[in-house]
Every structure is written in C-alpha cells, then in structure tokens.
PDB file of N, CA and C in Angstrom:
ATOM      1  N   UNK A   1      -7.551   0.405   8.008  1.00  0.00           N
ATOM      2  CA  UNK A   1      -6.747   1.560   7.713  1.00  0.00           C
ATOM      3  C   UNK A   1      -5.508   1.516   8.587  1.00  0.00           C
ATOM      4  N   UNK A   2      -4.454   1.333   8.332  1.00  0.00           N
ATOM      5  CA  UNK A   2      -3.033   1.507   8.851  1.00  0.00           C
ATOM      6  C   UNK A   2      -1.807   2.565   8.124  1.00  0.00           C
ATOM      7  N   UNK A   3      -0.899   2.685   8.973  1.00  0.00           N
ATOM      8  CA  UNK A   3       0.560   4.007   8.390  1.00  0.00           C
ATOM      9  C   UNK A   3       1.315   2.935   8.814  1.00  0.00           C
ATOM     10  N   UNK A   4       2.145   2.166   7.566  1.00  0.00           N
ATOM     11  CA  UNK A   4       3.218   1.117   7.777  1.00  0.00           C
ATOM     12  C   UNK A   4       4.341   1.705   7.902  1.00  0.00           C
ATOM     13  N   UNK A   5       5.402   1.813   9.432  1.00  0.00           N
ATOM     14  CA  UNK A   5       6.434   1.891   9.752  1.00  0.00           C
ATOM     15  C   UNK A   5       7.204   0.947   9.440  1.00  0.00           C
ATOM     16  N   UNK A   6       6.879  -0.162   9.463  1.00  0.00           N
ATOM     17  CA  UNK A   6       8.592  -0.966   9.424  1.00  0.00           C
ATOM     18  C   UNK A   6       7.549  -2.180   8.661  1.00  0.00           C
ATOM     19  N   UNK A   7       8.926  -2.650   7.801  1.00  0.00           N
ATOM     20  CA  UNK A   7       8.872  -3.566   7.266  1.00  0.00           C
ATOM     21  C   UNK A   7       9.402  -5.035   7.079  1.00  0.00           C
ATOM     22  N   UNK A   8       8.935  -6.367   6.942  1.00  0.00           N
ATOM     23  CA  UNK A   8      10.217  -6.951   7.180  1.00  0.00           C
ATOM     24  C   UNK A   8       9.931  -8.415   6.431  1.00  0.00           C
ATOM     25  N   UNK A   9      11.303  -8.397   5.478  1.00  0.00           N
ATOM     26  CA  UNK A   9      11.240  -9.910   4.581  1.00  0.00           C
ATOM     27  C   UNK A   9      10.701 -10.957   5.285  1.00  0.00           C
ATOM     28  N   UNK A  10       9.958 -11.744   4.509  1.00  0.00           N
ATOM     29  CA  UNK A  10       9.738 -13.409   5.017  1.00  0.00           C
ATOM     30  C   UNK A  10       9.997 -14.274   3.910  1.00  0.00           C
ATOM     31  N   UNK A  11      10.142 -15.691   4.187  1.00  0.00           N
ATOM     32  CA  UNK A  11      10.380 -16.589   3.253  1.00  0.00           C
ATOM     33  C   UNK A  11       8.744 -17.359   3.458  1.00  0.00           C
ATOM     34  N   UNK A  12       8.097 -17.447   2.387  1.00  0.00           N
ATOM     35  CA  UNK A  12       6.872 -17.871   2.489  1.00  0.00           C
ATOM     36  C   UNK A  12       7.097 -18.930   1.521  1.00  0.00           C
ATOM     37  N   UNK A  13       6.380 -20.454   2.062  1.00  0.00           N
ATOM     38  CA  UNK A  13       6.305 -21.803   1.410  1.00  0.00           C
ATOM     39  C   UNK A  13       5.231 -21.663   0.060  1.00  0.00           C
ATOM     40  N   UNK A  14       4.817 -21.157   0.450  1.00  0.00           N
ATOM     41  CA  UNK A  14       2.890 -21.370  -0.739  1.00  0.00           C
ATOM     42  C   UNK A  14       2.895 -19.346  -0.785  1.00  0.00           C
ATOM     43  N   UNK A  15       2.710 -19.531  -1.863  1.00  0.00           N
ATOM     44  CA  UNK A  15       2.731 -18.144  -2.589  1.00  0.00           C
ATOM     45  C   UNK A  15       0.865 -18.427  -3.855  1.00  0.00           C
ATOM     46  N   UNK A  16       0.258 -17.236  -3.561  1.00  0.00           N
ATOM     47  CA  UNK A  16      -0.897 -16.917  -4.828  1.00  0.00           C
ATOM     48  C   UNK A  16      -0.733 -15.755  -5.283  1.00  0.00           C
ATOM     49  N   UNK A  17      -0.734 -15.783  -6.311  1.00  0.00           N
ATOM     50  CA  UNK A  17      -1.529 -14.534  -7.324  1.00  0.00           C
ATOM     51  C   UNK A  17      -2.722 -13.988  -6.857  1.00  0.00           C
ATOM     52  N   UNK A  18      -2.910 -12.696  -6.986  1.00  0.00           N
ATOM     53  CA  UNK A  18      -4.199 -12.677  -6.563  1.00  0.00           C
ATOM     54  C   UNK A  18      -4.655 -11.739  -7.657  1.00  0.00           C
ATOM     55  N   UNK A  19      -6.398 -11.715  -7.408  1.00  0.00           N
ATOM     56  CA  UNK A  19      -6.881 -11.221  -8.436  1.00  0.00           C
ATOM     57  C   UNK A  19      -6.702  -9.561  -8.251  1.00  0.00           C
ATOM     58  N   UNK A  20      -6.768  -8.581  -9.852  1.00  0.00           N
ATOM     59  CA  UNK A  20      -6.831  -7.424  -9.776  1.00  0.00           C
ATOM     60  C   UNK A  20      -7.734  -6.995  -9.197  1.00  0.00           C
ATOM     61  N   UNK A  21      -7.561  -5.439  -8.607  1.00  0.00           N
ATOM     62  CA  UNK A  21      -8.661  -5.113  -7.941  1.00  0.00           C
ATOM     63  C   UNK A  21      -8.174  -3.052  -8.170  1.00  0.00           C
ATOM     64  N   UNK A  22      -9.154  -2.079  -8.764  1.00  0.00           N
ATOM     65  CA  UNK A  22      -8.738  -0.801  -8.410  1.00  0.00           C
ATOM     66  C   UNK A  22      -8.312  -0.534  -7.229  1.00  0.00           C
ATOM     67  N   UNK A  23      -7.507   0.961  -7.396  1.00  0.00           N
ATOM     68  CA  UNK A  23      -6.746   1.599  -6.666  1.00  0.00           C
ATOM     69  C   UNK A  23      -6.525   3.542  -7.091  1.00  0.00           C
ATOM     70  N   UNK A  24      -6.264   3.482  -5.803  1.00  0.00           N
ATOM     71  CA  UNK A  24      -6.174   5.149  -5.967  1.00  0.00           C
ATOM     72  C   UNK A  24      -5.175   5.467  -5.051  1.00  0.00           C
ATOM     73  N   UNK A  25      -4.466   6.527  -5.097  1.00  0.00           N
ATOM     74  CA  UNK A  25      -3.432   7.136  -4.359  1.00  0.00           C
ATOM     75  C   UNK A  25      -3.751   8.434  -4.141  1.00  0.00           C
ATOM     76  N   UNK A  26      -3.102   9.035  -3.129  1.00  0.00           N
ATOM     77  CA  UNK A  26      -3.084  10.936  -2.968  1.00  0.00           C
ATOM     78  C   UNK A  26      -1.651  10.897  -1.886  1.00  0.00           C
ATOM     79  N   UNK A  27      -1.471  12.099  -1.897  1.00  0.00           N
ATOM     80  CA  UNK A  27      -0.266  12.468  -0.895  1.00  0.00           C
ATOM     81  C   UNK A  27      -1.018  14.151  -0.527  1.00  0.00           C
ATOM     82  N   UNK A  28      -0.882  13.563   0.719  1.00  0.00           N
ATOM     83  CA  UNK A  28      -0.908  15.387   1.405  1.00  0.00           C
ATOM     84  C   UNK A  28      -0.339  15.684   2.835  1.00  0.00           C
ATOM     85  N   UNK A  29      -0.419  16.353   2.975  1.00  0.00           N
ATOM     86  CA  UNK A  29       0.418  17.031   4.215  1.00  0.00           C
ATOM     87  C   UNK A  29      -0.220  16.997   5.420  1.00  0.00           C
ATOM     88  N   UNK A  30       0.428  16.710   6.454  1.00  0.00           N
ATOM     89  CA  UNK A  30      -0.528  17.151   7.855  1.00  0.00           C
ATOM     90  C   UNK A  30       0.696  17.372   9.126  1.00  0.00           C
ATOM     91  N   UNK A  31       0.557  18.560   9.739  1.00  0.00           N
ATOM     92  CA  UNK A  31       1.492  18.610  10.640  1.00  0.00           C
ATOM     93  C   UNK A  31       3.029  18.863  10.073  1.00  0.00           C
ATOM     94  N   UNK A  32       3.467  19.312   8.955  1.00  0.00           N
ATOM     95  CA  UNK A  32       4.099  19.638   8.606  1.00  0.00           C
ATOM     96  C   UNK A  32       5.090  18.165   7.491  1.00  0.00           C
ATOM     97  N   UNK A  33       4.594  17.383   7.489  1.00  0.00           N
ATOM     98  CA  UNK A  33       5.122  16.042   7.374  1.00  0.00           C
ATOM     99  C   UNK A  33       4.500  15.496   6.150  1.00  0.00           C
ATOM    100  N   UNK A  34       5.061  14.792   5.435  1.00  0.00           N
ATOM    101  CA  UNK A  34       4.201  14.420   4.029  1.00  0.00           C
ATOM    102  C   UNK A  34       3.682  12.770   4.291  1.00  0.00           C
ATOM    103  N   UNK A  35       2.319  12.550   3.899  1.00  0.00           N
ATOM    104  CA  UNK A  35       2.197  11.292   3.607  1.00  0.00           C
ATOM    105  C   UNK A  35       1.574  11.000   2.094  1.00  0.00           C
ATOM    106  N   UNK A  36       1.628   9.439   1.634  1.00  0.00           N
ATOM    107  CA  UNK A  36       1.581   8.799   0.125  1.00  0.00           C
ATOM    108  C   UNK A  36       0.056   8.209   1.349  1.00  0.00           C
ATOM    109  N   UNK A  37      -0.754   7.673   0.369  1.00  0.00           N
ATOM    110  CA  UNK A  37      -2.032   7.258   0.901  1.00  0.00           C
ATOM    111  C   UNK A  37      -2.069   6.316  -0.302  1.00  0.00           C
ATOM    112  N   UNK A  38      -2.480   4.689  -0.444  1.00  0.00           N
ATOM    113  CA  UNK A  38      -3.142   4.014  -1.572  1.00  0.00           C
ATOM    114  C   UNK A  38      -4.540   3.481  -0.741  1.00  0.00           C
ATOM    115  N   UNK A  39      -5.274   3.228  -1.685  1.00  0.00           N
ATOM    116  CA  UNK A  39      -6.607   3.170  -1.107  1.00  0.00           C
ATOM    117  C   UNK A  39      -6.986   1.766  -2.218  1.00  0.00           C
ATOM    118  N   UNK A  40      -7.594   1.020  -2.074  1.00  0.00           N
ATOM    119  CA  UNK A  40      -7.676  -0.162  -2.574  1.00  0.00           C
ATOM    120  C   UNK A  40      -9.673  -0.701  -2.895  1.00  0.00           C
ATOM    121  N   UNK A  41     -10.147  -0.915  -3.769  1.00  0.00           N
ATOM    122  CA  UNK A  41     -11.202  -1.128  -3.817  1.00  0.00           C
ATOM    123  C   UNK A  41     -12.084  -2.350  -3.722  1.00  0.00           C
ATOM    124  N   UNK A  42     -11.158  -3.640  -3.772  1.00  0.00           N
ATOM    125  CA  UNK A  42     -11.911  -4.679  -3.763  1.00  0.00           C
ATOM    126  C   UNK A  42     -12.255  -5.281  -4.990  1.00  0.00           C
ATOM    127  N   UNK A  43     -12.800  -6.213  -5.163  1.00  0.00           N
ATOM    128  CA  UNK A  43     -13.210  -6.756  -6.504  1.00  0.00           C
ATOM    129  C   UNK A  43     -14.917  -6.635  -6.384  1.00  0.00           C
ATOM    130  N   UNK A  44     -14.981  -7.166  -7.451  1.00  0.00           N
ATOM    131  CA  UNK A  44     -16.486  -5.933  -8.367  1.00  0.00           C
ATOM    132  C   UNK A  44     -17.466  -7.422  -7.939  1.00  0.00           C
ATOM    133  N   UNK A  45     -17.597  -8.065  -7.180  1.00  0.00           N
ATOM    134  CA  UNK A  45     -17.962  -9.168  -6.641  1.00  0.00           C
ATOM    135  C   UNK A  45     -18.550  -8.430  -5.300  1.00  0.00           C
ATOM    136  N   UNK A  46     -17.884  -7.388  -4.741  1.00  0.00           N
ATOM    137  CA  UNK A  46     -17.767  -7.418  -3.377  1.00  0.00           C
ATOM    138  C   UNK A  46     -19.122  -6.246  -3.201  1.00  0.00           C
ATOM    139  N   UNK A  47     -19.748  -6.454  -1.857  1.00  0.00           N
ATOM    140  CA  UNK A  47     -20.983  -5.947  -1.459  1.00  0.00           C
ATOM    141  C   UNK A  47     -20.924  -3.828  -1.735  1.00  0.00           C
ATOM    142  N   UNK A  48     -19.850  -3.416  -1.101  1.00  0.00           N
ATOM    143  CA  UNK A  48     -20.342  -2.151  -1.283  1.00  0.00           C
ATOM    144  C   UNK A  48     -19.384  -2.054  -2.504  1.00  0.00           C
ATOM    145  N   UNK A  49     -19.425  -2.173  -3.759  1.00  0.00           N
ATOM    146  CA  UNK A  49     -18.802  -1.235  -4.548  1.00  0.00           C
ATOM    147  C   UNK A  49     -18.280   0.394  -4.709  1.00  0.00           C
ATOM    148  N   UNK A  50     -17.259   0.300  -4.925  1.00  0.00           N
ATOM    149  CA  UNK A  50     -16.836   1.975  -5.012  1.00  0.00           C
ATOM    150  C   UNK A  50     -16.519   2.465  -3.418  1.00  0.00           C
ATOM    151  N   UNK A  51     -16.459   1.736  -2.586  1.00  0.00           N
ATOM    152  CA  UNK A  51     -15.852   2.210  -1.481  1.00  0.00           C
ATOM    153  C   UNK A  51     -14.711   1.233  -1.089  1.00  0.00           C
ATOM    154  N   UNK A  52     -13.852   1.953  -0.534  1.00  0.00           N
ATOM    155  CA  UNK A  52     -12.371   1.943  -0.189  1.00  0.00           C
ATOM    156  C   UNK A  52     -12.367   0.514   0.691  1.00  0.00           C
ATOM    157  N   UNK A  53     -11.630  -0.483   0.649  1.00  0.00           N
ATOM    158  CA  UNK A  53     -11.479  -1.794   1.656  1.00  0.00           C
ATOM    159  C   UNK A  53      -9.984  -2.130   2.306  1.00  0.00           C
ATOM    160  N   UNK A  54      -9.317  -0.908   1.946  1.00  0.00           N
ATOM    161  CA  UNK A  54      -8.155  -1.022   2.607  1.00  0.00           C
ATOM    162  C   UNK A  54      -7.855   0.777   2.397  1.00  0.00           C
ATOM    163  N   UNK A  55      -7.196   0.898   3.197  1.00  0.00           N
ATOM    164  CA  UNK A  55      -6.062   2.461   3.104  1.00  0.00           C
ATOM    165  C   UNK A  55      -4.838   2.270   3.840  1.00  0.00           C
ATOM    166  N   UNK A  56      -4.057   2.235   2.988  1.00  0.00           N
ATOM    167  CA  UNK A  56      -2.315   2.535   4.052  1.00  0.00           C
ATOM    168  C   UNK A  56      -1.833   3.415   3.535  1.00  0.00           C
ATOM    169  N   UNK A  57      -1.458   3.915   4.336  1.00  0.00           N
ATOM    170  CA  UNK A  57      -0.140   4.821   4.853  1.00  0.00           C
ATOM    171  C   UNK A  57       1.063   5.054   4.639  1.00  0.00           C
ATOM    172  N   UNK A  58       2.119   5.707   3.970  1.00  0.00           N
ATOM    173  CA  UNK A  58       3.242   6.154   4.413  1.00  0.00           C
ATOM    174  C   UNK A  58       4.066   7.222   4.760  1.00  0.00           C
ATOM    175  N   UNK A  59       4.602   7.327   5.731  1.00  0.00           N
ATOM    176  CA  UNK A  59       5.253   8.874   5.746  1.00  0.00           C
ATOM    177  C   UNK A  59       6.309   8.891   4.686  1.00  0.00           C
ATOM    178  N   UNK A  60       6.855  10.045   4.771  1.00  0.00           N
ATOM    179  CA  UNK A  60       7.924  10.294   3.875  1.00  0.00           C
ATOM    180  C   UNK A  60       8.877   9.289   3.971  1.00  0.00           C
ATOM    181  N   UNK A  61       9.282   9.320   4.915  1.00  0.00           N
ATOM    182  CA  UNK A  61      11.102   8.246   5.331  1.00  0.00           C
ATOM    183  C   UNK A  61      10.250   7.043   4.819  1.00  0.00           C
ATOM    184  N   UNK A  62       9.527   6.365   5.298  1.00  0.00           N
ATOM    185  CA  UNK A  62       9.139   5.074   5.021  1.00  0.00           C
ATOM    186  C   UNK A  62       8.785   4.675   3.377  1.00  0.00           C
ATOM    187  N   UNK A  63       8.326   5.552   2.787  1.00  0.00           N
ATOM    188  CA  UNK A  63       8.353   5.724   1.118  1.00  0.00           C
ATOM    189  C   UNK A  63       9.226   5.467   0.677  1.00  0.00           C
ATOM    190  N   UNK A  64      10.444   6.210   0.923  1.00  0.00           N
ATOM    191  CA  UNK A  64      11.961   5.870   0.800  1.00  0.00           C
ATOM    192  C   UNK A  64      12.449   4.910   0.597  1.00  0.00           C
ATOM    193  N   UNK A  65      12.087   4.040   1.570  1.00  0.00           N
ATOM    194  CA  UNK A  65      12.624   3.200   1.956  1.00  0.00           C
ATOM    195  C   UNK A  65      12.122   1.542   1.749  1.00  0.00           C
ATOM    196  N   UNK A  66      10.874   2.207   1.248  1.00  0.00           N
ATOM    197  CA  UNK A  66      10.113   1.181   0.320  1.00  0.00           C
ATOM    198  C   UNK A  66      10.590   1.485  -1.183  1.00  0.00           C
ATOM    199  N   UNK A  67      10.824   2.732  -1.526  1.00  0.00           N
ATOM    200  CA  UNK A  67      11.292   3.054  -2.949  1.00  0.00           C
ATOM    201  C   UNK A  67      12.338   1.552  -3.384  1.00  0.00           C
ATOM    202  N   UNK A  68      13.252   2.035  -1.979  1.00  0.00           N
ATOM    203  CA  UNK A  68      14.670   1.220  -2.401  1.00  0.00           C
ATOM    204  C   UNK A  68      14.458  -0.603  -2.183  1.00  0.00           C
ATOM    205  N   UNK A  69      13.588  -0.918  -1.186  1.00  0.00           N
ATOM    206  CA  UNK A  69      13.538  -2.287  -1.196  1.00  0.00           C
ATOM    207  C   UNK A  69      12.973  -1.796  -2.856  1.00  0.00           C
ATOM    208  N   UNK A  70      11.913  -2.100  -3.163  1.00  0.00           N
ATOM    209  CA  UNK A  70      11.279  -2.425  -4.578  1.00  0.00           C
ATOM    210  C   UNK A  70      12.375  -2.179  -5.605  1.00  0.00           C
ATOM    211  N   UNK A  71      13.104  -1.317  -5.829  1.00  0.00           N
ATOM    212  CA  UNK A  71      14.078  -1.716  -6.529  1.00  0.00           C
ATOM    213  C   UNK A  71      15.275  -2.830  -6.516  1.00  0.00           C
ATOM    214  N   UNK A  72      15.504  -3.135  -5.482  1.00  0.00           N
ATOM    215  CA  UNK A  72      16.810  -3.799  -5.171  1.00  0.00           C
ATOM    216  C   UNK A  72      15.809  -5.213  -5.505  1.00  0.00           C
ATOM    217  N   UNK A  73      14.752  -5.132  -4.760  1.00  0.00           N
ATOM    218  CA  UNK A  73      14.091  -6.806  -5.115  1.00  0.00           C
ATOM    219  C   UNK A  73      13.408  -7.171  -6.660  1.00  0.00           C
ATOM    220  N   UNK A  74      12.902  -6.363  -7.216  1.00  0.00           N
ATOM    221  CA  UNK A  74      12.273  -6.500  -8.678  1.00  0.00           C
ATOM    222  C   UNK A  74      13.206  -5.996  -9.298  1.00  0.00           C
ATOM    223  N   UNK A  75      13.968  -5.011  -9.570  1.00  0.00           N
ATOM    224  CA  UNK A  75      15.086  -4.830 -10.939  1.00  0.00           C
ATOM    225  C   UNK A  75      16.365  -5.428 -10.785  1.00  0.00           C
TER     226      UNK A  75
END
C-alpha cells in the first residue's frame, strides 16, 4: 500500500505486457484533503482471491498531474 508523490520518466530496454487483472477505485476525504484510491486484485491464479494485492494513492495535486502526463503521453 503506497500515496505516490512524485513521479518520474524512464527509458526502459525490455518492455512486457502484462496480464489483466480486476480493479476498483474510491475517492474520499480525510483531513480536509481529497484522495483517488485504485485497489488492484491480482489474477484468478493467485492464492487469496477477492482480496486487494496492491492499493495506491493519490492526493488531489498529484491526480492532476498524472491527469496531464497521461494525456500528453497517450493522445
């Protein structure tokens, strides 16, 4: 479980695809401050099914600011 502050390009030699796997999101408030939450499930292979194998984080500003990389790099 991590809240990703900063982000930062790399040039990577060997690149994979990886396989699909569910997901869930929520946003709620704490301390006056908004966070986005994705929660990630794993593949249907994996020992506990239906429980969460990753959760990150973002605050508001950092959403942002992921908004705009993802656009500028995919469209």
């Amino acid at each position: 479980m991590s809240r990703i502050t900063t982000l930062e390009k790399i040039e990577m030699n060997k690149n994979t695809k990886h396989g699909e796997v569910q997901a869930t999101y929520c946003v709620f408030e704490k301390e006056g401050k908004k966070y986005f939450q994705i929660d990630t499930y794993g593949s249907s292979e994996r020992e506990c099914i239906g429980q969460p194998s990753q959760k990150i984080q973002f605050d508001d500003k950092f959403a942002k600011k992921l908004v705009s990389i993802l656009i500028n790099e995919l469209w």
